[in-house]
Protein backbone atom coordinates (compact mmCIF):
# COMPACT_ATOMS: atom_id res chain seq x y z
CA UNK A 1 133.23 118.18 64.17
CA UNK A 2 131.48 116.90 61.41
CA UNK A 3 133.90 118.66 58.86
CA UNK A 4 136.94 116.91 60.79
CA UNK A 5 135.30 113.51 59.99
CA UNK A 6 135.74 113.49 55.97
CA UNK A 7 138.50 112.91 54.20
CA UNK A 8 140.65 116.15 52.70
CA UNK A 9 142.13 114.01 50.12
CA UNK A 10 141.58 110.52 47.93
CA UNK A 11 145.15 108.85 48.56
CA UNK A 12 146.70 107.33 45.17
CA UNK A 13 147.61 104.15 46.97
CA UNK A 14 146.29 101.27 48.33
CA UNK A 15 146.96 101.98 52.23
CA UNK A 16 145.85 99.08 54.29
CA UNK A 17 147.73 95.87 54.06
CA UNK A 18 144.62 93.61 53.57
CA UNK A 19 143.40 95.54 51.04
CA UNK A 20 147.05 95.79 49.29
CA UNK A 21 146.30 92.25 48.36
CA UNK A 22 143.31 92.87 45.61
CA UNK A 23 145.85 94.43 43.24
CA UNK A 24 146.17 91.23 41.93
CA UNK A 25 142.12 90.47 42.33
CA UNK A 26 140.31 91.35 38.85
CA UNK A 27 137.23 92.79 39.61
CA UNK A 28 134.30 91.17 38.26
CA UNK A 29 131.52 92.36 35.72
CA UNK A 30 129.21 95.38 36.84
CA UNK A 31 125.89 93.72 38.67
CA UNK A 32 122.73 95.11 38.18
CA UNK A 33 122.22 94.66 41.84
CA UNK A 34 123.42 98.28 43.47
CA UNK A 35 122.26 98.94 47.06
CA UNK A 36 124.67 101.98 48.64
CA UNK A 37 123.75 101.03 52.31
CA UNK A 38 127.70 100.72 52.10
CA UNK A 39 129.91 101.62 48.89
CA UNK A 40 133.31 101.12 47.81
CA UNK A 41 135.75 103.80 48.22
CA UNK A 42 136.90 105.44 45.12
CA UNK A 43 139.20 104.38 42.38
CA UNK A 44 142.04 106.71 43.63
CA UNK A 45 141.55 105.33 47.44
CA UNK A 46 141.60 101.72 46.70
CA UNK A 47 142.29 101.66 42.68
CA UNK A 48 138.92 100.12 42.50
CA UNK A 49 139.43 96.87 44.41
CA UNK A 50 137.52 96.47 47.35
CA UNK A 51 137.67 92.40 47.88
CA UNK A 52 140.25 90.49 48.55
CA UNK A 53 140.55 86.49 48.39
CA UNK A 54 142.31 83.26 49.80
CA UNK A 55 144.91 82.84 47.02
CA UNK A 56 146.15 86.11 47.09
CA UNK A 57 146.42 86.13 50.79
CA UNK A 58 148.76 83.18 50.04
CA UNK A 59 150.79 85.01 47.66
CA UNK A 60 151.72 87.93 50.35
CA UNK A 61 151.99 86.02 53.42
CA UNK A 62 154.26 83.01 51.59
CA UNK A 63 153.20 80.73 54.21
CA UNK A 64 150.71 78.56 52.26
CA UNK A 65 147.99 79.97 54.02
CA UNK A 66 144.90 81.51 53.48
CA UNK A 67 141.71 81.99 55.22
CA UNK A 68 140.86 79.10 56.82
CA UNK A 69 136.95 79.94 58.55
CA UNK A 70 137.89 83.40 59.51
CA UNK A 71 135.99 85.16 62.68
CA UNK A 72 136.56 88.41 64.40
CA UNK A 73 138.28 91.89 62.98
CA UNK A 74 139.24 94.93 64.30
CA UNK A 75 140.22 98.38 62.81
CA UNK A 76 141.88 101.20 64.40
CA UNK A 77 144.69 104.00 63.87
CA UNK A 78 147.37 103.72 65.63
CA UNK A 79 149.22 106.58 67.48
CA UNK A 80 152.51 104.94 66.61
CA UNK A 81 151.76 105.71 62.85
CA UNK A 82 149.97 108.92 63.42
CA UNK A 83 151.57 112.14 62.20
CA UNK A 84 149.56 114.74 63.92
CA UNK A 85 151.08 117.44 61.95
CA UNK A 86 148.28 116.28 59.33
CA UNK A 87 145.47 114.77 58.63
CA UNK A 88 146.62 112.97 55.41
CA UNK A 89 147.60 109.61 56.82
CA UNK A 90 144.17 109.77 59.47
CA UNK A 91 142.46 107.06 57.17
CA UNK A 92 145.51 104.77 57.53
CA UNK A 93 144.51 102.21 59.82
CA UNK A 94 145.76 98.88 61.01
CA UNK A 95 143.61 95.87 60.58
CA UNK A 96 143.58 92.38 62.35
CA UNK A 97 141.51 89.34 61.29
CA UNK A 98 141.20 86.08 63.23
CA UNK A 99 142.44 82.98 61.72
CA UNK A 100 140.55 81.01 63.32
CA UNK A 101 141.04 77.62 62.20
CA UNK A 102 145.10 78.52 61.31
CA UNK A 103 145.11 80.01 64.84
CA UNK A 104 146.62 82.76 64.14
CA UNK A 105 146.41 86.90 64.03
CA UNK A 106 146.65 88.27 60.31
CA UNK A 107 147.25 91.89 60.29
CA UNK A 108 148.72 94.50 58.23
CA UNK A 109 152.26 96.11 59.10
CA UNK A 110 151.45 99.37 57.74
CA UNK A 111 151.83 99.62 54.01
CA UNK A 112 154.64 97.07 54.21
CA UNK A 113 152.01 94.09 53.56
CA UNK A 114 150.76 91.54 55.74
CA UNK A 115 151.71 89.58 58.57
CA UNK A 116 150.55 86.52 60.61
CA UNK A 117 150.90 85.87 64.38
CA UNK A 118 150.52 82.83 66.55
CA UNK A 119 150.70 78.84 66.28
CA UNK A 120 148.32 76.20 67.76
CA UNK A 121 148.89 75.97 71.49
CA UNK A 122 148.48 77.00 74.69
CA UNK A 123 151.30 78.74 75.10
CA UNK A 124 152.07 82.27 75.73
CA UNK A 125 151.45 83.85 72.37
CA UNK A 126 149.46 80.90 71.06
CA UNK A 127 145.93 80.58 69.88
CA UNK A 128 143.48 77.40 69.59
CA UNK A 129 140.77 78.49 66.98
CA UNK A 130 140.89 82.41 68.28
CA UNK A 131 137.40 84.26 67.45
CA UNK A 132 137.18 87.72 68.54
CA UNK A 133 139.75 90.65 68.14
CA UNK A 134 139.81 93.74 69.90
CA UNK A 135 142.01 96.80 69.46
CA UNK A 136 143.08 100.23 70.58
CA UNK A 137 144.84 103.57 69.33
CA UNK A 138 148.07 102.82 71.89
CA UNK A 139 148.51 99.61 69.98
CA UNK A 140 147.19 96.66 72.64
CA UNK A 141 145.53 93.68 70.81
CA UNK A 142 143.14 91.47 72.71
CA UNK A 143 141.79 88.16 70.81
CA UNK A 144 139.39 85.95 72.44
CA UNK A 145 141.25 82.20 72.64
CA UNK A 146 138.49 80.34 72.41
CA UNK A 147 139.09 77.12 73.39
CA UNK A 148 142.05 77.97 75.49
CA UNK A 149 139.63 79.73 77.82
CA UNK A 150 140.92 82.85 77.57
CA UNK A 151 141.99 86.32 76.14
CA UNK A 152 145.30 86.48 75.04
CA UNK A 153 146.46 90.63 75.06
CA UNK A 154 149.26 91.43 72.32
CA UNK A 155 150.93 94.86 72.01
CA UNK A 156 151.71 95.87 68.11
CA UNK A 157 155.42 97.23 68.63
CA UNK A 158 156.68 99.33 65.56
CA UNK A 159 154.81 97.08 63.37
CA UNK A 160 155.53 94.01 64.73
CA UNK A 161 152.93 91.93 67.65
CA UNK A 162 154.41 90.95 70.64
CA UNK A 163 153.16 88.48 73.72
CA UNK A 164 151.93 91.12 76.74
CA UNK A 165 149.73 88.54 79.04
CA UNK A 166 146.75 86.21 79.40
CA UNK A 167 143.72 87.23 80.87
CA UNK A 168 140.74 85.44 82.63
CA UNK A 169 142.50 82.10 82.64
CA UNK A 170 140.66 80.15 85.01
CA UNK A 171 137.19 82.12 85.17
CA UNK A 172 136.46 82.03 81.64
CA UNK A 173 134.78 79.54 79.46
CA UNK A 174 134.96 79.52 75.77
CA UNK A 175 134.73 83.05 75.06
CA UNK A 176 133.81 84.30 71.78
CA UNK A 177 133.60 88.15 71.30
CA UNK A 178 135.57 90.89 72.82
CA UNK A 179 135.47 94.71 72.68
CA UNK A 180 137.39 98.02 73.88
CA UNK A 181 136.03 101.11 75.54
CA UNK A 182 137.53 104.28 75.07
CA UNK A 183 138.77 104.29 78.66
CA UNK A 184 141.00 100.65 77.55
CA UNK A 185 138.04 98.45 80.03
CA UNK A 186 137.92 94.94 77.88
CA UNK A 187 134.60 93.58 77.50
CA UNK A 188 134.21 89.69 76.96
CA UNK A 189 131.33 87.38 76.49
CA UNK A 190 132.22 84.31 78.81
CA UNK A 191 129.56 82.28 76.04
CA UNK A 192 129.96 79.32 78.83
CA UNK A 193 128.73 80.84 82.13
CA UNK A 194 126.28 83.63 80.02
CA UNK A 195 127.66 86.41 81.12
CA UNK A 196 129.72 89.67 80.15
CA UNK A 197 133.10 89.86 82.22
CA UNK A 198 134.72 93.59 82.09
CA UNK A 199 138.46 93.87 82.95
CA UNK A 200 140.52 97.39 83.16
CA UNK A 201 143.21 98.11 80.98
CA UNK A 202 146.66 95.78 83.29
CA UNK A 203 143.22 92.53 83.05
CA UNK A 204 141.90 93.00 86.76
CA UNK A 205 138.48 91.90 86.56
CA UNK A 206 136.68 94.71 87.37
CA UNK A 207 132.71 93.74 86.47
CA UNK A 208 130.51 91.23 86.02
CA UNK A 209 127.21 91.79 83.87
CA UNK A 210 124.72 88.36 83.66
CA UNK A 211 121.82 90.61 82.53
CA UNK A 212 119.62 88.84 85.78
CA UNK A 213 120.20 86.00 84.17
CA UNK A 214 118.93 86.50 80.98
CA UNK A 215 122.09 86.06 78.64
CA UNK A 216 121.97 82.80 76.59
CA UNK A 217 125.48 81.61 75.60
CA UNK A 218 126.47 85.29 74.38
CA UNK A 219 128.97 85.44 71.29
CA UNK A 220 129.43 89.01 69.75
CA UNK A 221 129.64 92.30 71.42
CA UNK A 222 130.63 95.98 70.46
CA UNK A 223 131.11 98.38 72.43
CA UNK A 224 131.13 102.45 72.48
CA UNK A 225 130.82 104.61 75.93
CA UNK A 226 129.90 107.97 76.11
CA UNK A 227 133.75 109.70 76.04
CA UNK A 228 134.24 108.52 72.76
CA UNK A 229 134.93 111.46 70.56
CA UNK A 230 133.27 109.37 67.64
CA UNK A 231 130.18 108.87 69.28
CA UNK A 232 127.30 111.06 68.08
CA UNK A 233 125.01 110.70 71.18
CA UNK A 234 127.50 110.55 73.44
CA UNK A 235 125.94 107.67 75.79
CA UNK A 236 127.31 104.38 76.35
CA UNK A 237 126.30 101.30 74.51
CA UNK A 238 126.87 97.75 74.79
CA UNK A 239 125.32 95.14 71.73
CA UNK A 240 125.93 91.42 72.32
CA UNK A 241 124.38 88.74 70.08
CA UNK A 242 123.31 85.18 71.74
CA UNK A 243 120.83 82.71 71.94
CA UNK A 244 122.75 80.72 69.29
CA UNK A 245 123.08 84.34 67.42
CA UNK A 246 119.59 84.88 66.44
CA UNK A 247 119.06 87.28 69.10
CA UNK A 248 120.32 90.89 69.30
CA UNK A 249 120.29 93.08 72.66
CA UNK A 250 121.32 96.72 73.35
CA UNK A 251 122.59 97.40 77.14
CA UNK A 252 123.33 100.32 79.02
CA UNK A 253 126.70 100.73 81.33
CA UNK A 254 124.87 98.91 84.04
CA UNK A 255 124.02 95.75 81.79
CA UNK A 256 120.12 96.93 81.75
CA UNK A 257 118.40 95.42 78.32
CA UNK A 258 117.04 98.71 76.28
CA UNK A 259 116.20 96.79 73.73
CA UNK A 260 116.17 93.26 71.63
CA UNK A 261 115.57 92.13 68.32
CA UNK A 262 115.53 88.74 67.02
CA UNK A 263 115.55 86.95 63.31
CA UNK A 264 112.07 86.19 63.32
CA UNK A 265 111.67 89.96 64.39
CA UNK A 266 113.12 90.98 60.96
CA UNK A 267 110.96 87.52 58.94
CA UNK A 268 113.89 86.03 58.87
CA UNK A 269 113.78 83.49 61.54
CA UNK A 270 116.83 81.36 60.67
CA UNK A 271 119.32 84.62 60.81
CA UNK A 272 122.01 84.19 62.30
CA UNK A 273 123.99 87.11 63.62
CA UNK A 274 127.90 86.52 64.16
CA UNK A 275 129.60 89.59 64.85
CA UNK A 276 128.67 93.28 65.48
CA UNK A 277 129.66 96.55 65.11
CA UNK A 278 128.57 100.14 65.64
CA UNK A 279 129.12 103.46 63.72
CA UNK A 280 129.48 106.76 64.30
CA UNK A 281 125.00 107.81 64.81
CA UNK A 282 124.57 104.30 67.39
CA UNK A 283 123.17 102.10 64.45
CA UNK A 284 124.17 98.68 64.79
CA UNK A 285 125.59 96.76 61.78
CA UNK A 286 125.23 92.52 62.02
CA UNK A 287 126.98 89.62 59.46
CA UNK A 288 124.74 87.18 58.85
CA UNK A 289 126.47 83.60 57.83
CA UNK A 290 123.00 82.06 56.79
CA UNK A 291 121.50 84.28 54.50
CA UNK A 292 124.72 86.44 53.40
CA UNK A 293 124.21 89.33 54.41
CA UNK A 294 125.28 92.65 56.75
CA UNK A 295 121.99 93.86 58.48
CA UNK A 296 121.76 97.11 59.91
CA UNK A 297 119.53 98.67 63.03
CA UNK A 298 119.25 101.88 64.01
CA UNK A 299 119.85 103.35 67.58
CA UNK A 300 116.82 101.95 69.42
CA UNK A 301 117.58 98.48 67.38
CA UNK A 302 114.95 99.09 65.06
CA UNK A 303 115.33 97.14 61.88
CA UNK A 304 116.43 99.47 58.97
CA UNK A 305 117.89 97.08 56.15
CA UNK A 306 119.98 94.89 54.71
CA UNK A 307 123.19 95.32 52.50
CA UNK A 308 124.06 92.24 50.41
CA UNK A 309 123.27 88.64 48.95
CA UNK A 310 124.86 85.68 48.27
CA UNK A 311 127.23 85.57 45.42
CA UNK A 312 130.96 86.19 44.68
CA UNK A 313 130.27 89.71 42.72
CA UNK A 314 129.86 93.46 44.25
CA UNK A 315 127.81 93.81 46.82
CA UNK A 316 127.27 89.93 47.40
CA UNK A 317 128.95 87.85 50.33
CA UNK A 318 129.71 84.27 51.08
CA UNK A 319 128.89 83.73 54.44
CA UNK A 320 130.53 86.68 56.47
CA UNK A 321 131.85 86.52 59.33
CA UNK A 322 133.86 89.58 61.67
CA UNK A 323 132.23 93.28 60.57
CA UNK A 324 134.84 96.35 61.69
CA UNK A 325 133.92 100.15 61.50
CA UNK A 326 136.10 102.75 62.37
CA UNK A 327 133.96 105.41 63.64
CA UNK A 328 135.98 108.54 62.28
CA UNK A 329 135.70 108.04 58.67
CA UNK A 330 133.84 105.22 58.19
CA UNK A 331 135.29 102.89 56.80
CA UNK A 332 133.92 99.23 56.90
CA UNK A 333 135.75 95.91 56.30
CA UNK A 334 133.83 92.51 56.31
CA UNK A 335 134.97 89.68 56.62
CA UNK A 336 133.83 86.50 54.33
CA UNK A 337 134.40 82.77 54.23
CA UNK A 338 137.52 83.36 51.83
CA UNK A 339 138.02 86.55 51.58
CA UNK A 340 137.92 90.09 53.00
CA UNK A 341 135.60 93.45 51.80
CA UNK A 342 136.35 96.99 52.30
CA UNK A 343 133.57 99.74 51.99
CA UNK A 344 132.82 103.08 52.95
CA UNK A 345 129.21 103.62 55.09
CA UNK A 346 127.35 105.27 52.15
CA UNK A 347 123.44 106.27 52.15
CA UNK A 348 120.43 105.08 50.74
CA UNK A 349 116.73 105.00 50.92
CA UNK A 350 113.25 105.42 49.09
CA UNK A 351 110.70 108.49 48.19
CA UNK A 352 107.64 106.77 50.40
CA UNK A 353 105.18 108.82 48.56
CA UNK A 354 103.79 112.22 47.77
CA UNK A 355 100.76 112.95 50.24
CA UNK A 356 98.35 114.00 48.30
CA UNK A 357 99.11 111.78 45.24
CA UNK A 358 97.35 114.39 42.82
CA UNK A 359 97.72 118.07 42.89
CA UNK A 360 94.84 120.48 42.72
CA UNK A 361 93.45 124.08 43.61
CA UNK A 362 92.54 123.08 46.94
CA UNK A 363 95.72 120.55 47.22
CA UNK A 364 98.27 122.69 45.28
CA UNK A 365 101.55 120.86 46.62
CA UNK A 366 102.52 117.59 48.44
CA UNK A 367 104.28 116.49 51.28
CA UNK A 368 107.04 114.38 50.15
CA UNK A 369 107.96 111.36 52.43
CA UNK A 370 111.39 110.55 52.62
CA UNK A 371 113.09 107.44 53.81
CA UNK A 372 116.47 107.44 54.87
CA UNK A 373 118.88 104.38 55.67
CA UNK A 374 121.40 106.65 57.06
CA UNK A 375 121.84 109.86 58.13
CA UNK A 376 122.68 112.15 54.78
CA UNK A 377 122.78 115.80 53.11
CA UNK A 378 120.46 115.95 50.64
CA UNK A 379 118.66 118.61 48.05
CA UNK A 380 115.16 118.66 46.23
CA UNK A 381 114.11 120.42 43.13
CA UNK A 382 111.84 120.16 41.26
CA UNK A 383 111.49 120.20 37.30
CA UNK A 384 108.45 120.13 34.64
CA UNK A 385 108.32 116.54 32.48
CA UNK A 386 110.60 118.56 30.27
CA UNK A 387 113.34 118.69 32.46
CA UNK A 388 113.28 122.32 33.50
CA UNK A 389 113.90 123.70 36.84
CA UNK A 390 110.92 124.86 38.40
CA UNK A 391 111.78 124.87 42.49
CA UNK A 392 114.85 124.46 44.22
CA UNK A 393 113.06 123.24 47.11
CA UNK A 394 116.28 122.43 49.39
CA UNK A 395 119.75 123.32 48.43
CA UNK A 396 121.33 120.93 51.10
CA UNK A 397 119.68 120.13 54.50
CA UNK A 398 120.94 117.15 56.65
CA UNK A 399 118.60 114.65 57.78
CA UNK A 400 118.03 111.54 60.15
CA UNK A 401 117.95 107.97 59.46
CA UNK A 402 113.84 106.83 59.57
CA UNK A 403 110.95 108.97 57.93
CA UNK A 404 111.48 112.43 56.89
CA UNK A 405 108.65 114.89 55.48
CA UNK A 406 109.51 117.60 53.78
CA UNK A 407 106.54 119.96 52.20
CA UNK A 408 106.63 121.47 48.95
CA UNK A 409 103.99 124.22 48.65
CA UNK A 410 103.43 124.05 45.28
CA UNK A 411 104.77 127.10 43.66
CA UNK A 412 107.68 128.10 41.71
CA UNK A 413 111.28 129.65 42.32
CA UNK A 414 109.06 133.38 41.60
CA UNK A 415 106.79 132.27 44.54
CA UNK A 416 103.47 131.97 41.93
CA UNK A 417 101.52 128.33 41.92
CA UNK A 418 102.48 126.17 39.43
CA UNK A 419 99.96 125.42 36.31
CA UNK A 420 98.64 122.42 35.67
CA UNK A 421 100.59 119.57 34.32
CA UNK A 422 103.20 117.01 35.70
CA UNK A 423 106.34 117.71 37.96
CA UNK A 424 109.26 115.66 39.15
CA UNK A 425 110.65 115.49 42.21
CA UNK A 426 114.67 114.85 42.09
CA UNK A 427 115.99 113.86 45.37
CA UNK A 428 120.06 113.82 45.91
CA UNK A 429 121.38 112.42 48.78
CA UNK A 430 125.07 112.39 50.06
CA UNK A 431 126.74 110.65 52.88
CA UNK A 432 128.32 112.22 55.96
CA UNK A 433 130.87 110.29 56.09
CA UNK A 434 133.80 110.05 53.88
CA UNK A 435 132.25 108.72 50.51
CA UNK A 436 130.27 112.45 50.65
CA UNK A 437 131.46 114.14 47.71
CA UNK A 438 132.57 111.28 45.57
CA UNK A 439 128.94 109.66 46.06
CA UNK A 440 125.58 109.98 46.08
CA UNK A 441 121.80 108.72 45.93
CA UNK A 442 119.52 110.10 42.99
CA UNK A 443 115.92 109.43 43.52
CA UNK A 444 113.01 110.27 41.75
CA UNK A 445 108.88 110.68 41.76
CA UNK A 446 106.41 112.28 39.65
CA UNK A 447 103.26 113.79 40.51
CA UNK A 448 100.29 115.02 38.33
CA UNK A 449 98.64 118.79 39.08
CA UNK A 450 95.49 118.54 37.35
């Protein structure tokens, strides 16, 4: 499965209509500042542009408009525009983007260019500051109409979005995040009456999860269940952010809190967590508007880092805002107070330390300890302070996100101990995900055998 998941070839075009708009973006200088927690896809994938702003969003939708406080997103690949002859076009995805404050749907209509749905009203078809978008493979659009009280759900015919009904008008009170099982169930955060409403694919209401109570004006929710073919441990999962977003909680199917995390859990107290996603492994990726950033848990919600500062250059964000992943390939796209990013999930991490930190007779080798931020494929060797190879420790072994040991017994590719002297030990990681093979990770550490 994990073969099926990266992509055969790097297209020579720009392929998603958001993104068609940074051909006219010039990119900025090189930053010193490089994390890989995410990466841009490669020049031939994206012709190196991977951010996208307000003017030129003008310039392809000719209605004057740009972003204008943007909110939810969605990615997915439609079966309409699938040719499942191949694999080729897999990566080709639609994306929709709240409007929020144009109250409208801005999408792209395959590789056509970009398209905007929806006026101010409360009409059928309308919007009054939307926030969060949903989406499916058969082509049904849900958007959370804020304060309409509702979710509007729009069908995306041959390109084109079209009015299909209004759901929980009348029960609903400003809700601000939606999400999609694999089954079609809608998920909605009803931020008014603290609770999670679940509706089946024609909007019956089918659920209702208040947590016991313990839900405090929820906002953002993702959602994966266990059928998913892109889910790794093959369980359900619910993440919703609330109490005022500085709160994160992970529920089961029956709305039972596995576990929580908060900004001052993290030492940042004043984070504020407005919209969620989840990849392929369970981790949980959050925007934060107040200190510019995408953080990202692991499975169990345990803090694992952040990607990002404040800035206008690579790798930096100005308050973002909707976060979409689509699970297959990862791919990434983040929205931002004027503009729109699209990465790839990369891989990055630290050497924690050699154990012992000096080599001797009766310690001949270490145990290096490995931090990973992501799943990856890596490979050790090790060479003398001249550069030349004395171990290929591992050739290519995949390991798990958190602490990973690996033991190097001190002696050399003929099996004899090594003399005294110093080593290095070269660490190269790749991603599982689509970016493996065009990037990777180099890390280094030295050790002294005396």
């Amino acid at each position: 499965m994990m073969q099926s998941r990266i992509c055969s070839t790097v297209k020579k075009h720009c392929w998603v209509g958001i993104i068609v708009l940074a051909l006219f973006w010039k990119p900025a200088p090189a930053q010193e500042y490089r994390p890989s927690l995410l990466v841009p896809p490669p020049y031939g994938h994206s012709y190196g542009f991977h951010k996208a702003g307000k003017f030129y969003l003008k310039i392809l939708l000719s209605l004057g408009a740009g972003f204008d406080d943007p909110q939810g997103i969605a990615a997915v690949k439609l079966k309409s525009t699938d040719d499942p002859s191949t694999i080729e076009d897999d990566d080709e995805l639609t994306v929709y983007a709240a409007n929020s404050n144009r109250h409208q749907i801005i999408y792209n209509r395959g590789l056509a260019g970009l398209s905007a749905y929806g006026s101010l009203g409360s009409g059928n078809g309308q919007f009054h500051n939307p926030q969060g978008v949903a989406a499916t493979e058969d082509g049904f659009v849900y958007v959370a109409d804020m304060n309409n009280n509702r979710v509007v759900c729009l069908y995306n015919e041959k390109g084109k979005l079209e009015f299909i009904r209004n759901i929980g008008e009348g029960e609903l009170s400003h809700p601000m995040g939606c999400a999609v099982d694999d089954a079609g169930n809608l998920y909605v955060t009803d931020t008014d009456h603290n609770r999670i409403v679940i509706y089946d694919k024609v909007g019956r209401r089918t659920r209702i999860m208040d947590v016991g109570g313990r839900l405090d004006r929820p906002s953002a929710i993702a959602v994966v269940d266990f059928a998913d073919r892109w889910n790794f441990h093959h369980e359900t999962v619910i993440v919703v952010s609330d109490s005022v977003n500085g709160r994160v909680r992970k529920l089961d199917q029956f709305g039972k809190i596995k576990a929580e995390i908060t900004g001052g859990d993290i030492a940042m107290p004043g984070a504020y967590f407005a919209w969620l996603a989840l990849d392929f492994y369970g981790s949980v990726y959050a925007t934060d508007m107040v200190n510019h950033q995408v953080h990202k848990f692991d499975h169990d919600l345990k803090y694992v880092s952040g990607f990002g500062r404040q800035g206008k250059g690579d790798n930096e964000f100005e308050s973002p805002r909707g976060i979409a992943i689509w699970k297959r390939y990862g791919q990434v796209f983040v929205l931002e107070r004027e503009s729109v990013q699209y990465y790839w999930v990369g891989v990055d991490g630290y050497i924690e330390g050699l154990y012992p930190k000096k080599l001797s007779k009766d310690f001949p080798g270490p145990t290096i300890s490995l931090i990973l931020y992501e799943p990856g494929d890596f490979k050790i060797q090790v060479t003398d302070s001249a550069g030349n190879l004395v171990k290929n420790l591992v050739n290519e072994f995949r390991e798990t996100l958190g602490l990973n040991n690996i033991v190097w017994d001190g002696t050399d590719e003929k099996g004899g101990l090594v003399p005294p002297g110093e080593y290095i030990i070269n660490v190269t990681i790749e991603p599982t995900y689509s970016a493996k093979g065009y990037f990777s990770k180099k890390l280094t550490a030295r050790i002294v055998k005396e």
